[in-house]
Protein backbone atom coordinates (compact mmCIF):
# COMPACT_ATOMS: atom_id res chain seq x y z
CA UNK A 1 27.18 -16.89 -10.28
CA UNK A 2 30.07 -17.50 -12.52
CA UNK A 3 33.00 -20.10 -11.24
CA UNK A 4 36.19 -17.95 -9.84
CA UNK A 5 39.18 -18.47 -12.30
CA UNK A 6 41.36 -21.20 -10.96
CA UNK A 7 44.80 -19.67 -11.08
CA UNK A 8 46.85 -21.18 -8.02
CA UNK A 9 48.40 -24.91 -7.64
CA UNK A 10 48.30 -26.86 -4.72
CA UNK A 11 51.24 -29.52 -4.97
CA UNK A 12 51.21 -33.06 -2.71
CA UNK A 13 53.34 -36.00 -3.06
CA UNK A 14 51.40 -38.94 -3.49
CA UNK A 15 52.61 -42.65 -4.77
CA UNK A 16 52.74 -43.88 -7.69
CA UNK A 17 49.85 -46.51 -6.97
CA UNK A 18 47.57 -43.24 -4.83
CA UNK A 19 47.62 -41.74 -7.99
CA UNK A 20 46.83 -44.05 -10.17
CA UNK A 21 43.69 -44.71 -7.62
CA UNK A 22 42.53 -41.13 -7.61
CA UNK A 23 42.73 -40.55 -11.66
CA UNK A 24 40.74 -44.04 -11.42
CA UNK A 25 38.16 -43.09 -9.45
CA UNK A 26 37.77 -39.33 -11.37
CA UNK A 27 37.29 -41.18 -14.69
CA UNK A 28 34.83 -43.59 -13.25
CA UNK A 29 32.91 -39.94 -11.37
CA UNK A 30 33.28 -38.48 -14.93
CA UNK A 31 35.43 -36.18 -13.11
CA UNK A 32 38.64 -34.11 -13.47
CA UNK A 33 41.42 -35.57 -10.81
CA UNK A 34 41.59 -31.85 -9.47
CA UNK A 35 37.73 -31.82 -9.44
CA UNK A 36 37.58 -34.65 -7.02
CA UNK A 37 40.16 -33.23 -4.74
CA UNK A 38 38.34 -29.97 -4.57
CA UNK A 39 35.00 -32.28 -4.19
CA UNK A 40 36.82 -34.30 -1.44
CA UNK A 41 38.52 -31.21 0.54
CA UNK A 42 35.36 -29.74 0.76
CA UNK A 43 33.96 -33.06 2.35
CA UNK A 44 36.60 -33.26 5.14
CA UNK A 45 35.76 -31.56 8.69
CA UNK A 46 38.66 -30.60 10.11
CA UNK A 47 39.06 -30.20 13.92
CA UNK A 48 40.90 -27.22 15.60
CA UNK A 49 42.59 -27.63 18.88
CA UNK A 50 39.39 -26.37 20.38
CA UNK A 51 37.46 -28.99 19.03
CA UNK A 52 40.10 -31.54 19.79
CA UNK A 53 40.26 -30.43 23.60
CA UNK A 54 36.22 -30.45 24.02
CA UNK A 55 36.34 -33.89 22.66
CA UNK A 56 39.01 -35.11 24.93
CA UNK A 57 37.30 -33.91 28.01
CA UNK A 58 33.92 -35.14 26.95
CA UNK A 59 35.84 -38.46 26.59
CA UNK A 60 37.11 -37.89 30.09
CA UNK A 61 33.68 -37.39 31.56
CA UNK A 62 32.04 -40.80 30.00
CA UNK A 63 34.94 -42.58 30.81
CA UNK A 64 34.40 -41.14 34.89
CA UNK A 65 30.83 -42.12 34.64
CA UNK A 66 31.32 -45.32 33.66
CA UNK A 67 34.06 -45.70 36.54
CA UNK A 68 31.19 -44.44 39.04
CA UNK A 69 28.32 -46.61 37.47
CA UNK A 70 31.51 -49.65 37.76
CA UNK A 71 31.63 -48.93 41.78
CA UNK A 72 28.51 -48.49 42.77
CA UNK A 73 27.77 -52.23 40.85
CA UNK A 74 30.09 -53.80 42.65
């Protein structure tokens, strides 16, 4: 399967000293900078507001259990 033709540019603004970090750590991969953005995007879970809302209430219910487990202790 041949690699799609990279035509679009994704722009961020990053320091001075970020950058100089990332185009370290690409040389030292043997890596392109963009390379190990693509490599590091496609690494990174991102959580919808679904996700974030079944989290929250799972929190909730530990935090209820431990208040119960608290009481009947005492």
């Amino acid at each position: 399967m041949a690699t799609p033709h990279r035509t679009a540019i994704a722009h961020c603004r990053v320091t001075a000293a970020e950058l100089a970090e990332w185009r370290a750590k690409a040389e030292s991969a043997g890596t392109t900078l963009s390379e190990l953005m693509r490599a590091a995007m496609r690494r990174t879970r991102t959580w919808t507001a679904e996700d974030s809302a079944a989290v929250r209430e799972r929190t909730r219910q530990v935090a209820r259990i431990g208040n119960n487990l608290n009481q009947i202790a005492r």
